[in-house]
N, C-alpha and C. Protein backbone atom coordinates (compact mmCIF):
# COMPACT_ATOMS: atom_id res chain seq x y z
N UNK A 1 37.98 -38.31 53.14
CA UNK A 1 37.97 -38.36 51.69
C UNK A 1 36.56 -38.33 51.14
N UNK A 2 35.77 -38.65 51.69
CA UNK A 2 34.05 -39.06 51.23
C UNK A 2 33.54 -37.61 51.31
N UNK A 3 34.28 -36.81 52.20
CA UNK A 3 33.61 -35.80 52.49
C UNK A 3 34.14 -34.59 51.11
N UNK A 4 35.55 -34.32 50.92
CA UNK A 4 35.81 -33.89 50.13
C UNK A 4 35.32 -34.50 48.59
N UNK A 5 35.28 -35.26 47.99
CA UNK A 5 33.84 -36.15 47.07
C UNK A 5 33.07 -35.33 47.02
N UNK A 6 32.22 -35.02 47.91
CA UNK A 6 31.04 -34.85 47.91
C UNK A 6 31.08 -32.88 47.85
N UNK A 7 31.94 -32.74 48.75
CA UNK A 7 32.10 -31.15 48.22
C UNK A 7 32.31 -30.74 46.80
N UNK A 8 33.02 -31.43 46.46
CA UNK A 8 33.37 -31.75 45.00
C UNK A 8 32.51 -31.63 44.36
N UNK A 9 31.57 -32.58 44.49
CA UNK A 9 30.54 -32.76 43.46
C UNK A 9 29.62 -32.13 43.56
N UNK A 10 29.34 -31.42 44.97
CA UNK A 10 28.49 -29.91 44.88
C UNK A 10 29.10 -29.11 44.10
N UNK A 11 30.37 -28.74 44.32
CA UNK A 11 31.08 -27.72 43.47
C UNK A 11 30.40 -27.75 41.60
N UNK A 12 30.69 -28.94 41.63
CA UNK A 12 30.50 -29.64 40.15
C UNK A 12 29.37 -28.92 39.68
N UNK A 13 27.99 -29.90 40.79
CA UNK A 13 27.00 -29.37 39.88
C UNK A 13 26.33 -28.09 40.37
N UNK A 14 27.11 -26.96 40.95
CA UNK A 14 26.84 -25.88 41.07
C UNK A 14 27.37 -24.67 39.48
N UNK A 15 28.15 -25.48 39.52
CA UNK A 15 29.12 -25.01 37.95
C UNK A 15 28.47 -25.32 36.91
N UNK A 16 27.48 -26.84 36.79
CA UNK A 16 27.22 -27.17 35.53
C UNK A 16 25.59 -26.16 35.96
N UNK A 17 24.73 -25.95 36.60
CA UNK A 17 23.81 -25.82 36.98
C UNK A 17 23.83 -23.66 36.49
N UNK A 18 25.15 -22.75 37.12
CA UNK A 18 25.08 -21.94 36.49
C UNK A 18 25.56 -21.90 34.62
N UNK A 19 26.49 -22.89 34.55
CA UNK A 19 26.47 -23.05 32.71
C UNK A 19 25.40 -22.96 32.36
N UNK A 20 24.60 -23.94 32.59
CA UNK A 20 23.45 -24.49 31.91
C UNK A 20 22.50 -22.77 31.95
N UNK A 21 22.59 -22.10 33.21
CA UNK A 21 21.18 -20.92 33.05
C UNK A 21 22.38 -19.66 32.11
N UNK A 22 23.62 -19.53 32.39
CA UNK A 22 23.95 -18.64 31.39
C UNK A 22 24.08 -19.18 29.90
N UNK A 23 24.16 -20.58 29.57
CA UNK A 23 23.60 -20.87 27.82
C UNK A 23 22.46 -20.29 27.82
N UNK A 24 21.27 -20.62 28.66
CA UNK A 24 19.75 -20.28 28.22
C UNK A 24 19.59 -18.89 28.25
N UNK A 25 20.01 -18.27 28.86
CA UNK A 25 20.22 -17.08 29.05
C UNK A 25 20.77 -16.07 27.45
N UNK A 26 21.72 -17.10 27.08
CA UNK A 26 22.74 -16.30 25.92
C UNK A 26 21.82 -16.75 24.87
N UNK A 27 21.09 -17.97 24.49
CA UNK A 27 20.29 -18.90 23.50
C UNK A 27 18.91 -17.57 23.58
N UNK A 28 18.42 -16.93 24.96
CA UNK A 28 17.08 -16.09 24.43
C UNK A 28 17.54 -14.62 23.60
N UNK A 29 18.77 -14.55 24.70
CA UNK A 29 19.34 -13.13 23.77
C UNK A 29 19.19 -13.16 21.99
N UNK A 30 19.99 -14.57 21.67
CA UNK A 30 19.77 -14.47 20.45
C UNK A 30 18.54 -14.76 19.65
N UNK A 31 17.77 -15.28 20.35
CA UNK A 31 16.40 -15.33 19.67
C UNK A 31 15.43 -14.28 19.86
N UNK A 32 15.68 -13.47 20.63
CA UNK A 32 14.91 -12.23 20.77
C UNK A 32 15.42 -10.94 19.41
N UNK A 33 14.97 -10.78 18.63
CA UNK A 33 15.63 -9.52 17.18
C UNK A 33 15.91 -8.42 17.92
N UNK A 34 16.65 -7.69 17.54
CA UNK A 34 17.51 -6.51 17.73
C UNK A 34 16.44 -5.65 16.64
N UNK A 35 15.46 -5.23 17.16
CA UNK A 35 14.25 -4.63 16.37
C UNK A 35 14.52 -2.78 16.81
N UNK A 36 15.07 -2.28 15.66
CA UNK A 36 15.77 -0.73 15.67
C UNK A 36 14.14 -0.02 16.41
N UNK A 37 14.59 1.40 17.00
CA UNK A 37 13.65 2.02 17.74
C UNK A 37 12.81 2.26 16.48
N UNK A 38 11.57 2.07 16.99
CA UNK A 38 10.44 3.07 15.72
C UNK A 38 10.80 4.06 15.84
N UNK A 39 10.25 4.73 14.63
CA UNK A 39 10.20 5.85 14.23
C UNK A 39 8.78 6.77 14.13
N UNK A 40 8.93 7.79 13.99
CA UNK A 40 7.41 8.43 13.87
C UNK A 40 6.98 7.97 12.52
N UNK A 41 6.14 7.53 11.93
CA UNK A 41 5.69 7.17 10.31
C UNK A 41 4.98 8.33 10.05
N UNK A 42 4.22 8.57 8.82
CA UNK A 42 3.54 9.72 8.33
C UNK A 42 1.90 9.15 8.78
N UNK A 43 2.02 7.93 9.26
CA UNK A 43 0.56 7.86 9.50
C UNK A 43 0.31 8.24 11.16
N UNK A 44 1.35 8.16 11.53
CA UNK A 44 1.35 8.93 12.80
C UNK A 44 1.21 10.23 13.05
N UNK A 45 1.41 10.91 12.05
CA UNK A 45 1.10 12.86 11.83
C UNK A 45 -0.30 12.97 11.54
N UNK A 46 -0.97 13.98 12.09
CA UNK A 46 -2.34 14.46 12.48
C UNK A 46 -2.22 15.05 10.59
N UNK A 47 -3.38 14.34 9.93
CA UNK A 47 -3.79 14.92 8.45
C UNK A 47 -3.89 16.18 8.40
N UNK A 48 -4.03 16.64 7.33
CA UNK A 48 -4.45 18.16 7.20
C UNK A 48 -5.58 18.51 6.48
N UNK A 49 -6.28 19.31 7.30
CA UNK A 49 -7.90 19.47 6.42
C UNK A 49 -7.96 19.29 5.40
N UNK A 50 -9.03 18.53 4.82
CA UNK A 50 -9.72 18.53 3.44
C UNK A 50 -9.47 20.08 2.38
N UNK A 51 -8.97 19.72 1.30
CA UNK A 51 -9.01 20.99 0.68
C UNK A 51 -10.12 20.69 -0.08
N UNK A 52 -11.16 21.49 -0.29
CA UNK A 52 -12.29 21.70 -0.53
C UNK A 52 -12.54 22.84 -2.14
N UNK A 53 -12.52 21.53 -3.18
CA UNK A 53 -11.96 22.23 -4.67
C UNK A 53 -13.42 22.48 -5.25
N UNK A 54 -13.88 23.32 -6.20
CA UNK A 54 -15.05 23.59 -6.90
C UNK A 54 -14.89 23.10 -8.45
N UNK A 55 -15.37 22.17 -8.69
CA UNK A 55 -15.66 22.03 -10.12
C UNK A 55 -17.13 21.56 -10.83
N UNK A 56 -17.13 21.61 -12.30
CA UNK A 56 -18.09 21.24 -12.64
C UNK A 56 -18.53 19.61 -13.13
N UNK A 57 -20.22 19.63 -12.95
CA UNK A 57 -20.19 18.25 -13.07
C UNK A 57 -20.10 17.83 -14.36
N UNK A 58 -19.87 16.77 -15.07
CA UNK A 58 -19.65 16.35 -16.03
C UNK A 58 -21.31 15.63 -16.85
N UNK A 59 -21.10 15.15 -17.85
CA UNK A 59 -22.17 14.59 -18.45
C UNK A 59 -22.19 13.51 -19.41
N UNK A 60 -22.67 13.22 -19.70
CA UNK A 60 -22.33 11.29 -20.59
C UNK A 60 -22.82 11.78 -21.69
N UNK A 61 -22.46 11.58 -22.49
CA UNK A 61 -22.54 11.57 -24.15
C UNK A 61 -23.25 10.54 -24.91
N UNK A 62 -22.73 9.30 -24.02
CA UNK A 62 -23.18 7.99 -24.01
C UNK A 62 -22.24 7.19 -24.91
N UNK A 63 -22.51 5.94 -25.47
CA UNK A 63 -21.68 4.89 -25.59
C UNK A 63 -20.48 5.64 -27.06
N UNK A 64 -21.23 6.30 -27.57
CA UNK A 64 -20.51 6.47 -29.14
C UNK A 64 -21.19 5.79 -30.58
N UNK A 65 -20.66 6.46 -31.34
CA UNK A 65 -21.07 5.69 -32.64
C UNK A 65 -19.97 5.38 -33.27
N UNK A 66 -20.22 4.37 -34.05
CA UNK A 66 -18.79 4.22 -34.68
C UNK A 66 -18.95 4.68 -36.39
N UNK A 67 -17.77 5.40 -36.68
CA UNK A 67 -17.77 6.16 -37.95
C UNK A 67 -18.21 5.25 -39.25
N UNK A 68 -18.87 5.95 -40.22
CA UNK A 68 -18.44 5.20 -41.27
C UNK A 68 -17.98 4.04 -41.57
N UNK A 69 -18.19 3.11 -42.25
CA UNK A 69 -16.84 2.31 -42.78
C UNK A 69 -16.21 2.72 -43.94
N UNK A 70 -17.24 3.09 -44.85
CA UNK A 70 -16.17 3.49 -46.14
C UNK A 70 -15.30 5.23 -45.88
N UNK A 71 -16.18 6.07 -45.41
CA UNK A 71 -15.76 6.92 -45.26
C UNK A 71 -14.84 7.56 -44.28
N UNK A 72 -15.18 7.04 -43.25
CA UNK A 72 -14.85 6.90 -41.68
C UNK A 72 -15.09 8.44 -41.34
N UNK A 73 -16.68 8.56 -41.85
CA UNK A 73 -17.09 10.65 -41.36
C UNK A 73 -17.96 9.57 -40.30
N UNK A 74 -18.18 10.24 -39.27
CA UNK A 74 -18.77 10.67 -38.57
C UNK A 74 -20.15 11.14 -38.60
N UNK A 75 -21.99 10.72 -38.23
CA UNK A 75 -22.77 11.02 -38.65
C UNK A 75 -23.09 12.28 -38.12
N UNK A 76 -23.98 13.22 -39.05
CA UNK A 76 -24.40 14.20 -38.32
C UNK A 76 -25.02 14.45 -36.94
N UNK A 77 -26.06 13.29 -36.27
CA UNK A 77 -26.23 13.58 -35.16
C UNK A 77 -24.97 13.63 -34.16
N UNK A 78 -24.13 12.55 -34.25
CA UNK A 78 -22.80 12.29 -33.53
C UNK A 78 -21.43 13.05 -34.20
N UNK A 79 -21.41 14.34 -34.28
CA UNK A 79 -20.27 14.90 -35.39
C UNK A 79 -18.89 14.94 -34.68
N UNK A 80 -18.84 14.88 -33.77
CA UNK A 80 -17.46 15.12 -32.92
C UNK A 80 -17.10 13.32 -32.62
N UNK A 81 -15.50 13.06 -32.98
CA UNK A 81 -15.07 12.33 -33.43
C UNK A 81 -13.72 12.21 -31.83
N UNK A 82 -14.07 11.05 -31.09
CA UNK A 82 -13.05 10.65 -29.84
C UNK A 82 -12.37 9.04 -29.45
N UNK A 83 -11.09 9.03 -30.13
CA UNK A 83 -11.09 7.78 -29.52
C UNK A 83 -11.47 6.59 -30.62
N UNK A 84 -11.74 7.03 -31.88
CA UNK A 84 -12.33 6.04 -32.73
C UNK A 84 -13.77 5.98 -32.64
N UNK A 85 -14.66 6.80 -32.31
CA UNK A 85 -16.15 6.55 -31.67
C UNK A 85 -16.36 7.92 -32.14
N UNK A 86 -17.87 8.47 -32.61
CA UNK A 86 -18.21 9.52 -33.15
C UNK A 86 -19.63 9.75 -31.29
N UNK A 87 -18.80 11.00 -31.12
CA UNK A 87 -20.16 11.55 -29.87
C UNK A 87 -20.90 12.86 -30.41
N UNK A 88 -21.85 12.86 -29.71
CA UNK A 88 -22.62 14.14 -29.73
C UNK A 88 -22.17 15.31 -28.89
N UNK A 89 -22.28 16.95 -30.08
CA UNK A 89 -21.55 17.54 -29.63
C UNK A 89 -21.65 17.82 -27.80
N UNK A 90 -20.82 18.65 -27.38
CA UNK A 90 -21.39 19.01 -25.98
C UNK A 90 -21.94 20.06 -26.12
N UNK A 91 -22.46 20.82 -24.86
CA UNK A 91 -22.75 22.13 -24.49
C UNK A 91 -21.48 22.71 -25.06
N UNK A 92 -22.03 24.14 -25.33
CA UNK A 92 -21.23 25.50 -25.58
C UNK A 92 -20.11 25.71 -24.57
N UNK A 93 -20.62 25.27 -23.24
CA UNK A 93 -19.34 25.85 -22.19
C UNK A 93 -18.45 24.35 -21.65
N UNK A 94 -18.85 23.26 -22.27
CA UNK A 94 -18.25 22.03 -22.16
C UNK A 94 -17.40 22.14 -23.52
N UNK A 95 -16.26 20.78 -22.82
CA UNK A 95 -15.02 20.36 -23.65
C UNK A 95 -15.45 18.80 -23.24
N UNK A 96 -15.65 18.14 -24.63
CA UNK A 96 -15.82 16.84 -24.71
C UNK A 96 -14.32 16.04 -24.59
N UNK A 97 -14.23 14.57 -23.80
CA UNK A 97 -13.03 14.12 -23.84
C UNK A 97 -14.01 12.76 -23.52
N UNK A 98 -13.81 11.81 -25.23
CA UNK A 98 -14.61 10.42 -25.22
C UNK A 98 -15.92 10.97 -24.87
N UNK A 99 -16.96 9.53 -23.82
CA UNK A 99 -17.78 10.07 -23.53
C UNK A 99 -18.47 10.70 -22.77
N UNK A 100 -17.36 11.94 -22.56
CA UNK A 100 -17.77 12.63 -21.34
C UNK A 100 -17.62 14.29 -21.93
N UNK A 101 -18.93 14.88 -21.72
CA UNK A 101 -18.52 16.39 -21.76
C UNK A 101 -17.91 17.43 -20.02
């Protein structure tokens, strides 16, 4: 009888001993995320050359004047009128926008 006991209780804690590593086992599964395959991103695609545009440089007008008060003209040195602020005209082949030709 002592002997069967004791088989027993190997049996036992052979049983509790694999429980115990298939919980830990099932406990990492779930703590490990189910993280979907990457994907290629767009920062992973090789850029595409510089497009290389020609324009002209611009020029400062400078701060502005402010119009009139009674009249709200604009003085002759500063005749062109942007924004609430009177600038000086631009060049002939410039288009003023504020203070920038």
């Amino acid at each position: 009888t002592m002997m069967k006991f004791i088989a027993l209780a190997l049996a036992f804690l052979t049983l509790a001993v694999l429980a115990q590593e298939k919980l830990r086992l099932r406990i990492e599964e779930e703590d490990t995320p189910n993280l979907p395959e990457e994907k290629p991103t767009s920062l992973d695609k090789p850029r595409p050359a510089p497009v290389h545009a020609c324009w002209k440089d611009g020029q400062s007008r400078g701060v502005g004047k402010l119009p009139d008060k009674e009249t709200k003209e604009c003085p002759k040195e500063a005749p062109e009128k942007s924004a609430g602020l009177c600038y000086p005209e631009c060049p002939a082949f410039m288009e003023g926008l504020g203070p920038v030709c």
